[in-house]
Protein backbone atom coordinates (compact mmCIF):
# COMPACT_ATOMS: atom_id res chain seq x y z
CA UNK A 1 107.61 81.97 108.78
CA UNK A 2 105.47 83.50 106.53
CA UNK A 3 105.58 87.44 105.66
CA UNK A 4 103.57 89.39 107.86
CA UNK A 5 100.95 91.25 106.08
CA UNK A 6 99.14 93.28 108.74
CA UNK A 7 100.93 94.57 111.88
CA UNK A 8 98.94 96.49 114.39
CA UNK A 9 100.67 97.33 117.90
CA UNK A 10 98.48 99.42 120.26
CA UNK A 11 95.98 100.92 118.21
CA UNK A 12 94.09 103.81 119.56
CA UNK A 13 91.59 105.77 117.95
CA UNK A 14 88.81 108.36 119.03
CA UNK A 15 85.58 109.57 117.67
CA UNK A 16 85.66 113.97 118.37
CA UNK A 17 83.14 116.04 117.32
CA UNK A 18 80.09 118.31 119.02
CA UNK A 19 79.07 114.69 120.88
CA UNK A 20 81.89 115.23 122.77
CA UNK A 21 85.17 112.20 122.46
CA UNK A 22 84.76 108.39 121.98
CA UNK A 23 87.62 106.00 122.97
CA UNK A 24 86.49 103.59 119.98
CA UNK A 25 89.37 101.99 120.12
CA UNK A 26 91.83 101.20 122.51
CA UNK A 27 95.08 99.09 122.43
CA UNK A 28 94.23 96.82 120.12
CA UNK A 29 97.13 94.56 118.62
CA UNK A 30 97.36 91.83 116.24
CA UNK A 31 99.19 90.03 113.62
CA UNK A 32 98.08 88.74 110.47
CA UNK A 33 99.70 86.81 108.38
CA UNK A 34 100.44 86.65 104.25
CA UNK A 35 97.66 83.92 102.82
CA UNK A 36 95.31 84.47 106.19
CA UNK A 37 91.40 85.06 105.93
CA UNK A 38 90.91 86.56 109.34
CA UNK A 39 87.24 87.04 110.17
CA UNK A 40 86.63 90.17 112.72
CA UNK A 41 83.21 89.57 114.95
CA UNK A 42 81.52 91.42 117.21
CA UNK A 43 78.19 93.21 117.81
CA UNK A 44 77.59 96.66 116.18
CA UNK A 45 79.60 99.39 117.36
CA UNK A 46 82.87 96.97 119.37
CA UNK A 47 85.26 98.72 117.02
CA UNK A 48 85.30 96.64 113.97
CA UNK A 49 84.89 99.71 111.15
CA UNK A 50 87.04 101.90 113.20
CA UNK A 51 89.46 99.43 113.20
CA UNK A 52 89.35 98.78 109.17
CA UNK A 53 89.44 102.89 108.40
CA UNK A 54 91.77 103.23 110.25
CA UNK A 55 94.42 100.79 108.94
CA UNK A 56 93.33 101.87 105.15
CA UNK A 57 95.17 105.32 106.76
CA UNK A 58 92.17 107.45 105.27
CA UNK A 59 89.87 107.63 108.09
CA UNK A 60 86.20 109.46 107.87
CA UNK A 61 86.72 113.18 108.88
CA UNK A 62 85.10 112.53 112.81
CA UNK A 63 87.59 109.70 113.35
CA UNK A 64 91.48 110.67 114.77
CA UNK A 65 94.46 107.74 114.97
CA UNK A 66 95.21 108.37 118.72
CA UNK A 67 98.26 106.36 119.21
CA UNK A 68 100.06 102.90 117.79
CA UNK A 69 101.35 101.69 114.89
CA UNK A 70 99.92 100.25 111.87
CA UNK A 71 102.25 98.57 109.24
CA UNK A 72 100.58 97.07 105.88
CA UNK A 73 103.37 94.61 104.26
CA UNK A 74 106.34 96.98 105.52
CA UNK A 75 104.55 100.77 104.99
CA UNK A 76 103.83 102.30 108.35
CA UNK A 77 100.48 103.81 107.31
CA UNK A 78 100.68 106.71 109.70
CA UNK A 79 104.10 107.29 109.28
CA UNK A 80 104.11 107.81 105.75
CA UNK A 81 102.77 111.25 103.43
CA UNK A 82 99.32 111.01 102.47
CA UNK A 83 100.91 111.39 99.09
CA UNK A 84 102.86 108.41 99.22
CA UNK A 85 99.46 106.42 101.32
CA UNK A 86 97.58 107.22 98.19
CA UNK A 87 100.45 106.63 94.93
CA UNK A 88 102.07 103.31 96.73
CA UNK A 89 99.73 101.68 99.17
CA UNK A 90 95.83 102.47 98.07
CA UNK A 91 94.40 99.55 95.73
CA UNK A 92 97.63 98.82 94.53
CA UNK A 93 98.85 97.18 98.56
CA UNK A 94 95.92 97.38 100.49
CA UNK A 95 91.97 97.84 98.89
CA UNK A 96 88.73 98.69 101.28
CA UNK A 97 85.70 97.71 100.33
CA UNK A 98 83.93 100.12 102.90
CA UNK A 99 80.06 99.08 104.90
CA UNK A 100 77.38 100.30 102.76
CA UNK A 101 79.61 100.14 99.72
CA UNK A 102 76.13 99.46 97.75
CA UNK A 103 75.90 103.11 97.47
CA UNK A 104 79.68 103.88 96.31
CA UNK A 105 78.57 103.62 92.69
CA UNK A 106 77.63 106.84 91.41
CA UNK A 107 73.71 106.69 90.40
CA UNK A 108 74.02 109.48 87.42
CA UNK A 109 77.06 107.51 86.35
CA UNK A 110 77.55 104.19 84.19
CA UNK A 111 80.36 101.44 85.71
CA UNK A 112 82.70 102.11 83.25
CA UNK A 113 82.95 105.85 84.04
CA UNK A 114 82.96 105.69 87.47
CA UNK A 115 85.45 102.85 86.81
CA UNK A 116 87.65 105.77 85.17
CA UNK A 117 86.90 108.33 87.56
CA UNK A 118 88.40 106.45 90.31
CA UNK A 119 91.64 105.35 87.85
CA UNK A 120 91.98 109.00 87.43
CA UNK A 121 91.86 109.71 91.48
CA UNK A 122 94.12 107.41 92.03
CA UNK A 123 97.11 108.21 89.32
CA UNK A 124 95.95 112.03 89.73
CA UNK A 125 96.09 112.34 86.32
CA UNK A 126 93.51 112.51 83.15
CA UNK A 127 93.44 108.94 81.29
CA UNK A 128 94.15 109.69 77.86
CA UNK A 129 92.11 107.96 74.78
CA UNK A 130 94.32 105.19 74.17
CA UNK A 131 94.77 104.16 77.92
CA UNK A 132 91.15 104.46 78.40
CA UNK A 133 90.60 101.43 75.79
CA UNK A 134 93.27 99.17 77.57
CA UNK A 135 92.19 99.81 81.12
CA UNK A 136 88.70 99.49 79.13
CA UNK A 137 90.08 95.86 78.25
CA UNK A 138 91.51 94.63 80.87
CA UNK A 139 88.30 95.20 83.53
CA UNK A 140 86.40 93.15 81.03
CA UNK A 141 88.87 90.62 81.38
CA UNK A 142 88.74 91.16 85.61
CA UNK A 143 85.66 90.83 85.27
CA UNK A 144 84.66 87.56 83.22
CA UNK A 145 87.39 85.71 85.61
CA UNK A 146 84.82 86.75 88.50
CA UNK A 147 82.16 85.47 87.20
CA UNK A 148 80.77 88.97 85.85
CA UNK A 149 79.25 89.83 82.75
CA UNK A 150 81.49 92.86 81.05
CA UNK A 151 78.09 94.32 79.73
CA UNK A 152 77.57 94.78 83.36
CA UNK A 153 80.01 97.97 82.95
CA UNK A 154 77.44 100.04 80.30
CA UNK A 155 74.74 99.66 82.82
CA UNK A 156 73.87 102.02 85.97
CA UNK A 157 73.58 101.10 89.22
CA UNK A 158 70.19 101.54 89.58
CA UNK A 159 69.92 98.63 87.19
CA UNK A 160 71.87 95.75 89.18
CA UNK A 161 70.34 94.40 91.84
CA UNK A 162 71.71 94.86 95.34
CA UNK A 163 74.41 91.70 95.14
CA UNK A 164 75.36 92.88 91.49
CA UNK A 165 76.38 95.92 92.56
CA UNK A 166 78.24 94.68 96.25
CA UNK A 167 80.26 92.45 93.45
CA UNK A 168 80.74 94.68 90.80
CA UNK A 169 82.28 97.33 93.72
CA UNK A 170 85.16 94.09 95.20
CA UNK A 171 85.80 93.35 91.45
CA UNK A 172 86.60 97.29 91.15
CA UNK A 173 88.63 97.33 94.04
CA UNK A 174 90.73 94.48 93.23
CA UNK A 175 91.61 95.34 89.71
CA UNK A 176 94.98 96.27 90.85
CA UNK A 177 95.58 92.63 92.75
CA UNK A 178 96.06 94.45 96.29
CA UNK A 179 97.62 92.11 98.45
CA UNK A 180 95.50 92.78 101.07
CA UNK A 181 91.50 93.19 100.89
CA UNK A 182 89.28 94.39 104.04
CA UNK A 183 85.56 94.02 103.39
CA UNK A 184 83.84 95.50 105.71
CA UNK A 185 80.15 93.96 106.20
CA UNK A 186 79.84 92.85 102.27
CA UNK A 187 77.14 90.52 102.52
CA UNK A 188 74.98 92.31 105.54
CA UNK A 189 72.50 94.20 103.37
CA UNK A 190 72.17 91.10 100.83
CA UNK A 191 69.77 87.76 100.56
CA UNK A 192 71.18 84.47 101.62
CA UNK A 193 71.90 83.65 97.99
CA UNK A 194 73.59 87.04 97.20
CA UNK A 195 75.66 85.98 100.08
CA UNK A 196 76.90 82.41 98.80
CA UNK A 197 77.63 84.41 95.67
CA UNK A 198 79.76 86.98 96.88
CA UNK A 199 81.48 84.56 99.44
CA UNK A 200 82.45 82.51 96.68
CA UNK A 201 84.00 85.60 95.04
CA UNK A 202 86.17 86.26 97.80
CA UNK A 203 87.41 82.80 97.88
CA UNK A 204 88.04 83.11 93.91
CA UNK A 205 90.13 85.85 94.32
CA UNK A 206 92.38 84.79 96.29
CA UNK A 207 92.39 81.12 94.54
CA UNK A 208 93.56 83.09 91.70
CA UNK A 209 96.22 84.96 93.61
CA UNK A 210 94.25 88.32 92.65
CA UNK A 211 94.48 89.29 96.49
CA UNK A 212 96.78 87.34 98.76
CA UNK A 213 94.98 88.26 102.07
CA UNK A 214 91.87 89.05 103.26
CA UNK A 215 90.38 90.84 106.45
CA UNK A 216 86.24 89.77 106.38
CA UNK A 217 84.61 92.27 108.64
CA UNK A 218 81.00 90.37 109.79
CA UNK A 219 78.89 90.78 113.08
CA UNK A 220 77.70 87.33 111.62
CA UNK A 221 79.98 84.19 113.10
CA UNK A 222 78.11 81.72 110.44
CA UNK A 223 78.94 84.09 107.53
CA UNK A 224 82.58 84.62 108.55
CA UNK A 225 82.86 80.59 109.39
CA UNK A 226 81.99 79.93 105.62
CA UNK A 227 85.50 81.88 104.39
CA UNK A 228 87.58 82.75 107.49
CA UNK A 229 90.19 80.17 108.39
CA UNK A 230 90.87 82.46 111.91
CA UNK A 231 88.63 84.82 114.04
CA UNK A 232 89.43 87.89 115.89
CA UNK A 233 86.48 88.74 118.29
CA UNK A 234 86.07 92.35 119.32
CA UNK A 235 84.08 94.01 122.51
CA UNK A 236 83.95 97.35 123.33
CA UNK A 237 86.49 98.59 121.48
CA UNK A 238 89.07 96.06 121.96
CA UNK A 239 90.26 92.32 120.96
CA UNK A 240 88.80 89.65 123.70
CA UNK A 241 89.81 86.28 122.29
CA UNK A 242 91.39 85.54 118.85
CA UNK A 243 91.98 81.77 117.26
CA UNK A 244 91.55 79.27 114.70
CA UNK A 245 87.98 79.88 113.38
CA UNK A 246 86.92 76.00 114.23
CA UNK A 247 87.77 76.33 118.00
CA UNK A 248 86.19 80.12 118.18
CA UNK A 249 83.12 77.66 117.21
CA UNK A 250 83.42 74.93 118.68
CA UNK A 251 85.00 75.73 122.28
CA UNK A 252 84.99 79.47 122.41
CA UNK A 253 86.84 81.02 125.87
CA UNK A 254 85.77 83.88 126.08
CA UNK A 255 82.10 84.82 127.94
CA UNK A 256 81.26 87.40 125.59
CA UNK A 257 81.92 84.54 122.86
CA UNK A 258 80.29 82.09 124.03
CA UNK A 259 77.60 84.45 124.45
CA UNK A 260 77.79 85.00 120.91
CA UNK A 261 77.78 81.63 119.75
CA UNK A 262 74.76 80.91 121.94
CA UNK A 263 72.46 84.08 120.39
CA UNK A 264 73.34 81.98 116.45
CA UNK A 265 70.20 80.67 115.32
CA UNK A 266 70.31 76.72 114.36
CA UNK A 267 67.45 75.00 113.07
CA UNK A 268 66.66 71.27 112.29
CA UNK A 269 66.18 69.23 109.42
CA UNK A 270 62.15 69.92 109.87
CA UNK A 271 62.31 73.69 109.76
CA UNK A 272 62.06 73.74 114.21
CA UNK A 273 64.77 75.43 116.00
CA UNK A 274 67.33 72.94 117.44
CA UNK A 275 67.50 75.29 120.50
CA UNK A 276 66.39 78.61 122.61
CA UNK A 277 67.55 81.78 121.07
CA UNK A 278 69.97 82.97 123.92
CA UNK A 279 70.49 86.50 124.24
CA UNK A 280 73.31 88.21 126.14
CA UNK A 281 71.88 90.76 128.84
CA UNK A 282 72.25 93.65 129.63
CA UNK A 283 74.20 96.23 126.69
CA UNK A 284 77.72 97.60 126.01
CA UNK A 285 79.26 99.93 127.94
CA UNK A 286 79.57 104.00 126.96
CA UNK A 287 82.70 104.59 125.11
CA UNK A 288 82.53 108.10 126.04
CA UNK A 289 83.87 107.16 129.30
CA UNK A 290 86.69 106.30 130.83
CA UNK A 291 86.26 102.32 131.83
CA UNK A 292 87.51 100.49 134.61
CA UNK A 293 88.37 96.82 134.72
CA UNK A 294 87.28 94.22 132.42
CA UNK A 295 84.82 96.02 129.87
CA UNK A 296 82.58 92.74 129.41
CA UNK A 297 82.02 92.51 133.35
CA UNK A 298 78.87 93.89 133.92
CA UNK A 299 77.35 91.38 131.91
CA UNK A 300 78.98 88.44 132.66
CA UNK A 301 78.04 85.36 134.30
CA UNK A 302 81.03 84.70 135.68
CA UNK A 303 82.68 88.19 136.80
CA UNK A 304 84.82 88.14 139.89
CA UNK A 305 85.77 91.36 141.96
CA UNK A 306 89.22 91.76 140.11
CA UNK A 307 87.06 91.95 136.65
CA UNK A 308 85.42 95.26 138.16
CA UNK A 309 88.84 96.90 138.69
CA UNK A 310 91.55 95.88 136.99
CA UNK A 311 91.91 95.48 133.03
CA UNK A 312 93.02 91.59 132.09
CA UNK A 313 95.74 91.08 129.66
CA UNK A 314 95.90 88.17 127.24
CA UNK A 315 96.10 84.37 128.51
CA UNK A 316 97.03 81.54 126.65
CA UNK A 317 95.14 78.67 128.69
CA UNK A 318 97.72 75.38 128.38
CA UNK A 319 96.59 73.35 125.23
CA UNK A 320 95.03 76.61 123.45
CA UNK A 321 96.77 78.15 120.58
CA UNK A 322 94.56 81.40 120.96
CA UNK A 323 94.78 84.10 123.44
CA UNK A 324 91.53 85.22 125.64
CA UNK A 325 91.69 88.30 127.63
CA UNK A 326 89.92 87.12 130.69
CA UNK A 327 90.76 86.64 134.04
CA UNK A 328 89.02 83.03 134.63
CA UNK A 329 92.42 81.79 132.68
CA UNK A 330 94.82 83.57 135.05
């Protein structure tokens, strides 16, 4: 059996502030393997972000860690100081390339200093000259094994285009070979062939053993299908179905799945879509509230009385190897 990298057992975490409390999260658990690329899907706001803060153990100031464990190859994130999160497990175990990372890079500062400025966060200590020239060294060396230019570190942000700069912030973050990566929504602010690019990064860095796992963070199924070898699918704050990424395709369980699947946009050879954009009605349901039942229910097809009142736990249909938490598999 191979080690387990991620371990999350009931996960709970809330939003508080002047907005009043949001149950963002709640009870979600899952495994994930050494050498897995696990896709997460959903639609905006199911949880996936909330999930990845939370398991880097440095959540944004809004966001608490309710309840559950979280273990990241052996540390128990929550468990540990904040000391001992930051000197052992940040970058060096587990990097996060956070949503919106395009503006991480500071504007009045070129690459290579911010590239020091973070080395000196993270030791908590000034980098002398000498140590300077061999960190210096070995990011140009990071760098031309990704693909990237080393000039690229002289320049300013302002003067890299939008996929430049979503690569030049996962090459940063993986300079100390974590052995896990999250990348939270990389490729949803770039063009289609700033996306091929920075897929194929991914899948170079762990080819060359400069990550050994990765957690892809996507609303978009087709974008996680070209890397992800397994998808977890997330609704309204918690997991709903999670398998081998061909099945989630191909013969997805799950209504709110399928539903996804169906709203993907295919086209033919000729430019014409192969089929009707299907859209799933109605919307989620407010976190800020306690739920009852099944939280997909009130827009699903196929909702029977139990879905409005009691909460389904995972089935494993015969012949499946992927759970679905839906009561049609009872």
């Amino acid at each position: 059996m191979s080690e387990l990298a991620v371990e999350v057992e009931n996960l709970k975490g809330h939003y508080k502030g002047t907005f009043g409390e949001v149950f963002a999260l709640d009870g979600v658990s899952f495994t994930v393997e050494t050498g897995e690329i696990v896709g997460i899907a959903g639609e905006s706001g199911c949880g996936k972000s909330t999930l990845a803060e939370l398991i880097t153990g440095f959540p944004m100031p809004l966001l608490h860690h309710i309840g559950g464990t979280i273990k990241v190859y052996g540390y128990s994130i929550y468990d540990i100081s904040k000391e001992q999160l930051r000197k052992e497990v940040s970058c060096k175990i587990l990097s996060y390339v956070p949503q919106y990372s395009l503006e991480s890079l500071v504007p009045i500062k070129r690459i290579r200093d911010f590239l020091l400025e973070v080395m000196r966060e993270r030791t908590g200590r000034i980098i002398a000259k000498e140590d300077r020239a061999k960190i210096l060294e070995s990011t140009f060396n990071h760098f031309r094994s990704l693909g990237l230019d080393p000039e690229i570190l002289s320049k300013y942000p302002h003067e890299l285009s939008g996929g430049m700069r979503q690569r030049v912030a996962i090459a940063i973050s993986t300079l100390w070979n974590p052995a896990l990566l999250i990348a939270d929504e990389p490729t949803s602010a770039l063009d289609v062939t700033s996306q091929r690019l920075l897929i194929e990064m991914l899948y170079n860095l762990k080819e060359m053993q400069k990550t050994k796992t990765i957690l892809f963070i996507s609303h978009d199924i087709p974008t996680l299908l070209q890397l992800c070898t397994r998808c977890i699918v997330m609704y309204a704050g918690g997991i709903v179905e999670d398998g081998p990424m061909d099945d989630i395709i191909q013969s997805p369980l799950h209504p709110y799945t399928k539903g996804l699947i169906s709203s993907i946009v295919a086209f033919n050879p000729d430019g014409t879509r192969e089929s009707a954009l299907v859209s799933i009605p109605g919307k989620p349901p407010d976190l800020r509230t306690n739920l009852v039942g099944c939280r997909f229910h009130p827009r699903c097809p196929h909702r029977m009385p139990i879905c409005e009142v009691e909460f389904p736990p995972f089935f494993n249909p015969q012949g499946k190897k992927h759970p679905v938490r839906c009561w049609l598999f009872k």
